[in-house]
Each structure stands twice: as structure tokens, then as C-alpha cells.
C-alpha atoms as a PDB file:
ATOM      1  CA  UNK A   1     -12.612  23.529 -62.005  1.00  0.00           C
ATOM      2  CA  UNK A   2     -15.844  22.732 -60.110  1.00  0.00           C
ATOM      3  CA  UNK A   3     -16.293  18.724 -60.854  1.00  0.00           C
ATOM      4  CA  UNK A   4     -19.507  16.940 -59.595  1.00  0.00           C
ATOM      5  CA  UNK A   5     -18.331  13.261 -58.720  1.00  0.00           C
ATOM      6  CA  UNK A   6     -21.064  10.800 -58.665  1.00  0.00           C
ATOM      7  CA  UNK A   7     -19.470   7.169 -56.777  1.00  0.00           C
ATOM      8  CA  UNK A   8     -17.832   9.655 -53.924  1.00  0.00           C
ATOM      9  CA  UNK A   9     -18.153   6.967 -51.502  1.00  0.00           C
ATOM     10  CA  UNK A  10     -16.800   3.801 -53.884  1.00  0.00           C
ATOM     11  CA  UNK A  11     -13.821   2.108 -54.290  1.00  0.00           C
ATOM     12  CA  UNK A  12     -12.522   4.803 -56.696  1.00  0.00           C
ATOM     13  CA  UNK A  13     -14.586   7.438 -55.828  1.00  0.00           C
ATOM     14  CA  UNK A  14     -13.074   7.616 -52.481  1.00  0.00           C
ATOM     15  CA  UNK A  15      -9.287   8.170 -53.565  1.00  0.00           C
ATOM     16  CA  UNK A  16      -9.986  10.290 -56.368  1.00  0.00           C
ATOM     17  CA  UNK A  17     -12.135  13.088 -54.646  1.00  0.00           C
ATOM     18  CA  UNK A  18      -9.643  13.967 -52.263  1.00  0.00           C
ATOM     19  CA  UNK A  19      -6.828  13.865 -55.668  1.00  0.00           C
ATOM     20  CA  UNK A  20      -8.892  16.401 -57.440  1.00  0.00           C
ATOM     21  CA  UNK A  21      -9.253  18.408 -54.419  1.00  0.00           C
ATOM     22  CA  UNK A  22      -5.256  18.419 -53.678  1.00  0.00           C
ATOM     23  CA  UNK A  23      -4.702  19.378 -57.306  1.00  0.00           C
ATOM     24  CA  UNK A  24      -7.394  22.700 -56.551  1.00  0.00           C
ATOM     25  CA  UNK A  25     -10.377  21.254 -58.014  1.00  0.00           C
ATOM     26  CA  UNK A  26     -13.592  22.136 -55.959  1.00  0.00           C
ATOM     27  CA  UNK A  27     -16.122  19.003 -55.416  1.00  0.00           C
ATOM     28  CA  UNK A  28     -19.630  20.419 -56.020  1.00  0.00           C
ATOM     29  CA  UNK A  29     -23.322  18.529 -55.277  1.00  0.00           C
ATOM     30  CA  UNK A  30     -24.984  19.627 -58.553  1.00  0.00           C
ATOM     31  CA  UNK A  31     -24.689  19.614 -62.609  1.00  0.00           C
ATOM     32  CA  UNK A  32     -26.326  23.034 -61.801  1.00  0.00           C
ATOM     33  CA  UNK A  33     -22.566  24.012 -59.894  1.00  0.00           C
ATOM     34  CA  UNK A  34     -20.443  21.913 -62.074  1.00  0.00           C
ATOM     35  CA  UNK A  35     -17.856  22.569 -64.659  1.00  0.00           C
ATOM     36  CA  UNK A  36     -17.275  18.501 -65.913  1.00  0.00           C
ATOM     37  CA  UNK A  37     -18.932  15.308 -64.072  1.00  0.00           C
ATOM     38  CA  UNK A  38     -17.062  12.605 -63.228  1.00  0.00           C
ATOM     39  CA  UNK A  39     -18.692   9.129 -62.965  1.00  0.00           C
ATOM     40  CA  UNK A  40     -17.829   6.174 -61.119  1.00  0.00           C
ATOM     41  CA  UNK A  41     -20.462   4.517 -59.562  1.00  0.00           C
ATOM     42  CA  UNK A  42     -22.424   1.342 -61.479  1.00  0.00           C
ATOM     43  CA  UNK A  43     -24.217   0.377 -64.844  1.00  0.00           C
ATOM     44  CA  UNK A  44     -27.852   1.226 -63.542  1.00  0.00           C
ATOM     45  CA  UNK A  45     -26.658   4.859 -62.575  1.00  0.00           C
ATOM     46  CA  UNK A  46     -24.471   5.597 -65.098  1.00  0.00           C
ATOM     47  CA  UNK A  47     -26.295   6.191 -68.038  1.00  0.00           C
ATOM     48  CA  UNK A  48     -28.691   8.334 -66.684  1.00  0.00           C
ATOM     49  CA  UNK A  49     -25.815  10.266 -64.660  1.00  0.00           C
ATOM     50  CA  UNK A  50     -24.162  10.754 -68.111  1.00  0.00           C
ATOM     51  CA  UNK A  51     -27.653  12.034 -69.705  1.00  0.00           C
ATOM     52  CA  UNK A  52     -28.006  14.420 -67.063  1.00  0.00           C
ATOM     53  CA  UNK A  53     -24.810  15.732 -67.833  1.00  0.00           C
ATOM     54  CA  UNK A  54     -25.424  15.741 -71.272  1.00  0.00           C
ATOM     55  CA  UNK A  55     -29.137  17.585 -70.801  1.00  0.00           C
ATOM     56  CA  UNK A  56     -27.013  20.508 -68.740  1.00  0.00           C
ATOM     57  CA  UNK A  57     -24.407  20.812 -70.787  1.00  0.00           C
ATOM     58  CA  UNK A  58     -21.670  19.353 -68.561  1.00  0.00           C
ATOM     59  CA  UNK A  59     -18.990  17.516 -70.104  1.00  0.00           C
ATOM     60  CA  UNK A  60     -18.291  14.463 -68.347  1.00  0.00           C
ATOM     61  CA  UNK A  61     -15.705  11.460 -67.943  1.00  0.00           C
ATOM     62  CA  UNK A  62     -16.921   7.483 -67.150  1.00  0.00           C
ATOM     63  CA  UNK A  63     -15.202   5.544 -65.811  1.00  0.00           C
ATOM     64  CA  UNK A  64     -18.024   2.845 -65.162  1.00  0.00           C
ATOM     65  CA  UNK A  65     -18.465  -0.374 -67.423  1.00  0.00           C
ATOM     66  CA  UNK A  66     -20.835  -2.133 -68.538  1.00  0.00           C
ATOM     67  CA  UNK A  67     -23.609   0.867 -69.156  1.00  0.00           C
ATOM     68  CA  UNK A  68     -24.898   1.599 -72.590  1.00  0.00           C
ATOM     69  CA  UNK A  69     -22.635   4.081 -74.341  1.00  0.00           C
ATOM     70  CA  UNK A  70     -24.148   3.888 -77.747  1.00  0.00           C
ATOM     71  CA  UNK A  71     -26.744   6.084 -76.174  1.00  0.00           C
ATOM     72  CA  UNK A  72     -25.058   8.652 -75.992  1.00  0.00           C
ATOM     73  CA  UNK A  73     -22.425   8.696 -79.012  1.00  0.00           C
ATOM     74  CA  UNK A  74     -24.061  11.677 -80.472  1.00  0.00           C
ATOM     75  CA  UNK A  75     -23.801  13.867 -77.474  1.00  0.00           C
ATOM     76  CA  UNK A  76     -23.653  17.117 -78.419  1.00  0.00           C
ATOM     77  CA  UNK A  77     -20.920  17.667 -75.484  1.00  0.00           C
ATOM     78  CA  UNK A  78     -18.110  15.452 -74.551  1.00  0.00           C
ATOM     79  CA  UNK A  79     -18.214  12.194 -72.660  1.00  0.00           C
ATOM     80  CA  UNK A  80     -15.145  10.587 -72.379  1.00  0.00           C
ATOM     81  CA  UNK A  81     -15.307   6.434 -71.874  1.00  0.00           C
ATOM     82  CA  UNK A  82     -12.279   5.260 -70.568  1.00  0.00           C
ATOM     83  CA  UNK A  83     -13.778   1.710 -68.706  1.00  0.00           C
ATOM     84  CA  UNK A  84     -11.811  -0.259 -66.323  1.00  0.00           C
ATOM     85  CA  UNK A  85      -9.568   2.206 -64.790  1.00  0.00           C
END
């Protein structure tokens, strides 16, 4: 799966990249390229990460808090929430 990882460089970011990239994933730098996005960076970038996603058609998985999620509830592809991993 091609996965677009916004927070690369974070905390989180940092160990998972190189996990999804052991397990045959391939990290790409666009929506354009990507398969699902994955999100970890912070509340002021998330949301508009997420609608990105949502505009391409790119399923995608948060694992930021404290953005607003109720904007996007109605997405008509999945985002997955799962906060404070």
C-alpha cells in the first residue's frame, strides 16, 4: 500500500514510517501517489490534512487530538479517529 504520512519527523511519526516500511508499505509525498493518509502531526494541520484526503478520495487514519472531527463526520470516504495513541 502506498501511505502518505503527514508528522514524518514527530514523536510518532518517526517510529511508525520506518514500521510501515518493514511491513512493505511504500511512503509516498502526495495524496496524488497515495493509497490511505496517515496523520500525526498537530490540531492546526490536521483538519485540513484530513480534508485533503477527503477532497482526493484517500482514506485516511488520525491519530492527532484535539482537531475538529465533526467536520468531517459525513465524509464520503473513511477517516478513522483513534486520538491518543
Amino acid at each position: 500500500m502506498r501511505v502518505l504520512l503527514n508528522g514524518r519527523r514527530g514523536r510518532v511519526g518517526s517510529v511508525l514510517g520506518p514500521g510501515l516500511e518493514a511491513a512493505g508499505h511504500a511512503l509516498v509525498d502526495s495524496l496524488r501517489d497515495a493509497d490511505a493518509m496517515v496523520d500525526f502531526t498537530v490540531p492546526e494541520a490536521a483538519l485540513a490534512n484530513v480534508q485533503a484526503a477527503v477532497a482526493a478520495g484517500v482514506p485516511s487514519v488520525v491519530g492527532t487530538t484535539g482537531w475538529d472531527v465533526e467536520a468531517v463526520r459525513d465524509a464520503p470516504v473513511t477517516v478513522f479517529y483513534a486520538p491518543n495513541f
